[in-house]
C-alpha atoms as a PDB file:
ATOM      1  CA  UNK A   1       0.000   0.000   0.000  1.00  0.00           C
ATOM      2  CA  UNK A   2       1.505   3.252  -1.006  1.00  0.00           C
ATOM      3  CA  UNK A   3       0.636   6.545   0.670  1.00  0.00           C
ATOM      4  CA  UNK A   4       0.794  10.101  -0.534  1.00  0.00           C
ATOM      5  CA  UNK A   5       2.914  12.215   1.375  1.00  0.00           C
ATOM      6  CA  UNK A   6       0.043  13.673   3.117  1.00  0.00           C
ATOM      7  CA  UNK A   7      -1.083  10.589   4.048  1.00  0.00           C
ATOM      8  CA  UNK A   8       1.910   9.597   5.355  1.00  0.00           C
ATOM      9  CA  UNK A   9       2.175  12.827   6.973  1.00  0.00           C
ATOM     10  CA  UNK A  10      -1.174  12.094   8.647  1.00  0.00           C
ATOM     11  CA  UNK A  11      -0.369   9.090   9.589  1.00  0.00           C
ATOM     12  CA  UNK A  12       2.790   9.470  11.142  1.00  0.00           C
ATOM     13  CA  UNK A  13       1.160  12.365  13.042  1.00  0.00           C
ATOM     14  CA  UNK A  14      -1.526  10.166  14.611  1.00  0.00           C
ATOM     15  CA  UNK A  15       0.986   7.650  15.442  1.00  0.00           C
ATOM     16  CA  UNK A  16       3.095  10.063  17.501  1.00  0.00           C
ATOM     17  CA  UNK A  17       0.223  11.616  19.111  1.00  0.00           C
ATOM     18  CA  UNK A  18       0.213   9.480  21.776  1.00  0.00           C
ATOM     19  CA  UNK A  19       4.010   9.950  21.976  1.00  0.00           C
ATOM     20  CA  UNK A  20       3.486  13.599  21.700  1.00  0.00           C
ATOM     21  CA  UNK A  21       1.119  13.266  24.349  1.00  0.00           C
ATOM     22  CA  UNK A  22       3.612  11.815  26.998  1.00  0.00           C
ATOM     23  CA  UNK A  23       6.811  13.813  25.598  1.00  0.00           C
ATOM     24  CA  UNK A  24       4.315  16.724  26.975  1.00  0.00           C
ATOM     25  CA  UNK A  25       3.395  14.875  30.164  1.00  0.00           C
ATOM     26  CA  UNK A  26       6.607  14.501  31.083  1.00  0.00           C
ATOM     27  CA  UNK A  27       7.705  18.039  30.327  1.00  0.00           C
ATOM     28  CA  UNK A  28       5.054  19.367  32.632  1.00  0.00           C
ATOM     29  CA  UNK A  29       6.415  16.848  35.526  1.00  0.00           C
ATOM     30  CA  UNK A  30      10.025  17.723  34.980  1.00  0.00           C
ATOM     31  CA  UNK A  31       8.692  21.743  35.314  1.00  0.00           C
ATOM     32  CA  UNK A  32       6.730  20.909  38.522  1.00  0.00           C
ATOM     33  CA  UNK A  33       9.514  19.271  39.744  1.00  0.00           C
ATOM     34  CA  UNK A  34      11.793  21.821  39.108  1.00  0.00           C
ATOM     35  CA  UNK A  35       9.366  24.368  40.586  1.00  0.00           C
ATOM     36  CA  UNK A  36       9.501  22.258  43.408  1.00  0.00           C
ATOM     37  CA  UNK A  37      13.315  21.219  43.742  1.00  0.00           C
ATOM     38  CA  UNK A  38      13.609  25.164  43.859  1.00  0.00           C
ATOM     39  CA  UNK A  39      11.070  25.685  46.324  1.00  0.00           C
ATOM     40  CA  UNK A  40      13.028  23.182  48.122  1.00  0.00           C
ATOM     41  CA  UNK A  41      16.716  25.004  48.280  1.00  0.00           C
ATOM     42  CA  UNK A  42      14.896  28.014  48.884  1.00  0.00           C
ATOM     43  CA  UNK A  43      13.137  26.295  52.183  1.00  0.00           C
ATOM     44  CA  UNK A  44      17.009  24.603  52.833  1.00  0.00           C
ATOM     45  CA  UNK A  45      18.351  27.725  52.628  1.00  0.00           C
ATOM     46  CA  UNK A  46      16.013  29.176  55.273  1.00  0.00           C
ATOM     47  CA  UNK A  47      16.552  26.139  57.813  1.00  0.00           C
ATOM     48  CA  UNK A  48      20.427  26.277  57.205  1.00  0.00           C
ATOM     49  CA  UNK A  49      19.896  30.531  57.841  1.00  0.00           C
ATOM     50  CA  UNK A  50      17.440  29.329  60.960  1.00  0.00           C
ATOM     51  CA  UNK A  51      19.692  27.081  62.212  1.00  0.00           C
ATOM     52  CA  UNK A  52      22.885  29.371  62.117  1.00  0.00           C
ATOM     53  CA  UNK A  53      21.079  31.412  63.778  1.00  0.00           C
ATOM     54  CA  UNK A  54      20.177  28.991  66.855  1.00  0.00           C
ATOM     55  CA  UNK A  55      23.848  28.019  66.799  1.00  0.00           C
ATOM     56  CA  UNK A  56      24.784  31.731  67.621  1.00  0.00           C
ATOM     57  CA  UNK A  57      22.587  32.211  69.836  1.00  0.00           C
ATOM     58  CA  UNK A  58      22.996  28.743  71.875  1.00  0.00           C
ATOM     59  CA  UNK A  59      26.563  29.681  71.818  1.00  0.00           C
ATOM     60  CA  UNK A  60      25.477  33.313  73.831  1.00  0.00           C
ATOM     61  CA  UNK A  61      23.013  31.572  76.146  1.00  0.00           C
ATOM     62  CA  UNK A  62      25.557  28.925  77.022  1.00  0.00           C
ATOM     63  CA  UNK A  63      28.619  31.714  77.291  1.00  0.00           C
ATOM     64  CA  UNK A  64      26.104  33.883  79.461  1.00  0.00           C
ATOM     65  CA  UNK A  65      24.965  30.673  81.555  1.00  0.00           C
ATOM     66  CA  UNK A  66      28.354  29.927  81.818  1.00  0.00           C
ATOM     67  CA  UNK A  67      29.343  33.269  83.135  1.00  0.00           C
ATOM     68  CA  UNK A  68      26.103  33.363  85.195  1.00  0.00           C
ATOM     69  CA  UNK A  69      27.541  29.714  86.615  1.00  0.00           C
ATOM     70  CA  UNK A  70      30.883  31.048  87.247  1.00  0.00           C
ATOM     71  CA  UNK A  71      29.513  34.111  88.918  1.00  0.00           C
ATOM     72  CA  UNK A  72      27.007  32.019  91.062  1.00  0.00           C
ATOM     73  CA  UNK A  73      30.125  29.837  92.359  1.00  0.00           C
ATOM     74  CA  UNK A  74      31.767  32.742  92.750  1.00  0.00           C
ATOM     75  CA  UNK A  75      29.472  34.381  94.854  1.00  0.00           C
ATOM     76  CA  UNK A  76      29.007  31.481  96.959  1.00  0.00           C
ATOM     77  CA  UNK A  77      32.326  30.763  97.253  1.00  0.00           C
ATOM     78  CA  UNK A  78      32.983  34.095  98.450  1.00  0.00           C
ATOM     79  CA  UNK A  79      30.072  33.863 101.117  1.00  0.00           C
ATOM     80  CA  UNK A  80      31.619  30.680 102.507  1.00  0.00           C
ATOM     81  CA  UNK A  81      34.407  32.290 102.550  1.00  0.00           C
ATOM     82  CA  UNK A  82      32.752  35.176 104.857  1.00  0.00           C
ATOM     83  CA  UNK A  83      31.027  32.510 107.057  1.00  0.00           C
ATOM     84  CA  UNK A  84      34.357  30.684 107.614  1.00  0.00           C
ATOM     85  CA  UNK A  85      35.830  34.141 108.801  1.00  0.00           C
ATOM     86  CA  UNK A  86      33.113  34.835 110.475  1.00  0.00           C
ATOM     87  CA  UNK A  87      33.520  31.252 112.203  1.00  0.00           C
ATOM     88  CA  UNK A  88      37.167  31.237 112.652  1.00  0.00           C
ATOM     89  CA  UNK A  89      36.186  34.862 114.889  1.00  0.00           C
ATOM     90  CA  UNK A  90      33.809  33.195 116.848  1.00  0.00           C
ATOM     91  CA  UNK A  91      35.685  30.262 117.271  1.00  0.00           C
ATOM     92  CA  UNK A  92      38.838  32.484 118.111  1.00  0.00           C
ATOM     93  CA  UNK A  93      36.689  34.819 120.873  1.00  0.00           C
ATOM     94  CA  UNK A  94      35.684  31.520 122.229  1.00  0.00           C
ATOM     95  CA  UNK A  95      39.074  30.503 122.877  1.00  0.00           C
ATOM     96  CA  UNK A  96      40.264  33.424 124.466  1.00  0.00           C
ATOM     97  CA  UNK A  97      37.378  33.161 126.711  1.00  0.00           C
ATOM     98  CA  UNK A  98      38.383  29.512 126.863  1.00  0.00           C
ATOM     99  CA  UNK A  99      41.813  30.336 128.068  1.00  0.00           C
ATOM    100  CA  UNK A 100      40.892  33.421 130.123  1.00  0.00           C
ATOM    101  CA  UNK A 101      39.078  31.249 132.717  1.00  0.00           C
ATOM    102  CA  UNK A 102      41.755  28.588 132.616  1.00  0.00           C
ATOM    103  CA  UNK A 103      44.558  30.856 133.685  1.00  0.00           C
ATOM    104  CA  UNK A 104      43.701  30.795 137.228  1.00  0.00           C
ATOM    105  CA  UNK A 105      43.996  27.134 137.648  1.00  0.00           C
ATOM    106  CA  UNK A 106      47.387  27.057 135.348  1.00  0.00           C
ATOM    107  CA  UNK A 107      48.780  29.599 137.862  1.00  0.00           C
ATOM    108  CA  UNK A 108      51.038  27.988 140.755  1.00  0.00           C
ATOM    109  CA  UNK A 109      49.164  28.132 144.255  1.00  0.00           C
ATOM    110  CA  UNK A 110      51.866  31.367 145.173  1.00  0.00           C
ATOM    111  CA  UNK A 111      51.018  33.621 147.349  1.00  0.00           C
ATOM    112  CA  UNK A 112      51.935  36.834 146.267  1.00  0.00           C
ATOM    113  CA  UNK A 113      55.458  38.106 147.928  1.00  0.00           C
ATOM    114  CA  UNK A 114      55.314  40.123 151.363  1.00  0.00           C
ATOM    115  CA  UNK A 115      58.328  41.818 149.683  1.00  0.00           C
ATOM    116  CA  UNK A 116      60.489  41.338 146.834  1.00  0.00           C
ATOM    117  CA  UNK A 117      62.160  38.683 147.963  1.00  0.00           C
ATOM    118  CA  UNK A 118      60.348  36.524 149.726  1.00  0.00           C
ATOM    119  CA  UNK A 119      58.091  33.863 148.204  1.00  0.00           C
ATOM    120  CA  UNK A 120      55.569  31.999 150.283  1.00  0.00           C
ATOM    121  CA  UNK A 121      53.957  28.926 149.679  1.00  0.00           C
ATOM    122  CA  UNK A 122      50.667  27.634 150.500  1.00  0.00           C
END
């Protein structure tokens, strides 16, 4: 069977429509997708920004928690360090005390002297 060139034409035509049909298919997914890939690096983009951001900022909060820390143990150190002075006073008033009523007995039973030179015992 021979054709005429339009025939041929025609024919060809309606056998690639369903071709041409898919080739366009196809070129609308690979559009969408690429709609959507960029929709996607724009969105990465915006977590990777988001993200750099909560980095910084973690790194403040745990430089000012650390200083915040350091003062706190600071601050407490130095009170126990005031309550052990204050201690070591007490404890140091309470000794003199302590050793002011144990002089008497340390003292040798002595009467005082009737003169210089003479030393009487009890």
């Amino acid at each position: 069977m021979l054709f005429s060139s339009k025939e041929y034409v025609e024919q060809f035509e309606k056998e690639n429509m369903p071709l041409m049909k898919a080739l366009a298919h196809i070129n609308k997914i690979i559009e969408l997708s690429r709609v959507e890939f960029q929709k996607l690096r724009i969105n990465l983009r915006n977590v990777q920004e988001k993200n750099l951001q909560l980095a910084r900022s973690s790194i403040q909060t745990e430089t000012e928690y650390g200083f915040l820390e350091l003062k706190f143990v600071f601050y407490f150190s130095l009170q126990e360090l005031k309550s052990n002075r204050d201690r070591l006073k007490l404890l140091q008033h309470e000794l003199g005390c302590k050793n002011v009523l144990l002089e008497p007995r340390a003292l040798p039973l002595w009467r005082l002297p009737l003169d210089h030179h003479e030393v009487v015992a009890l």
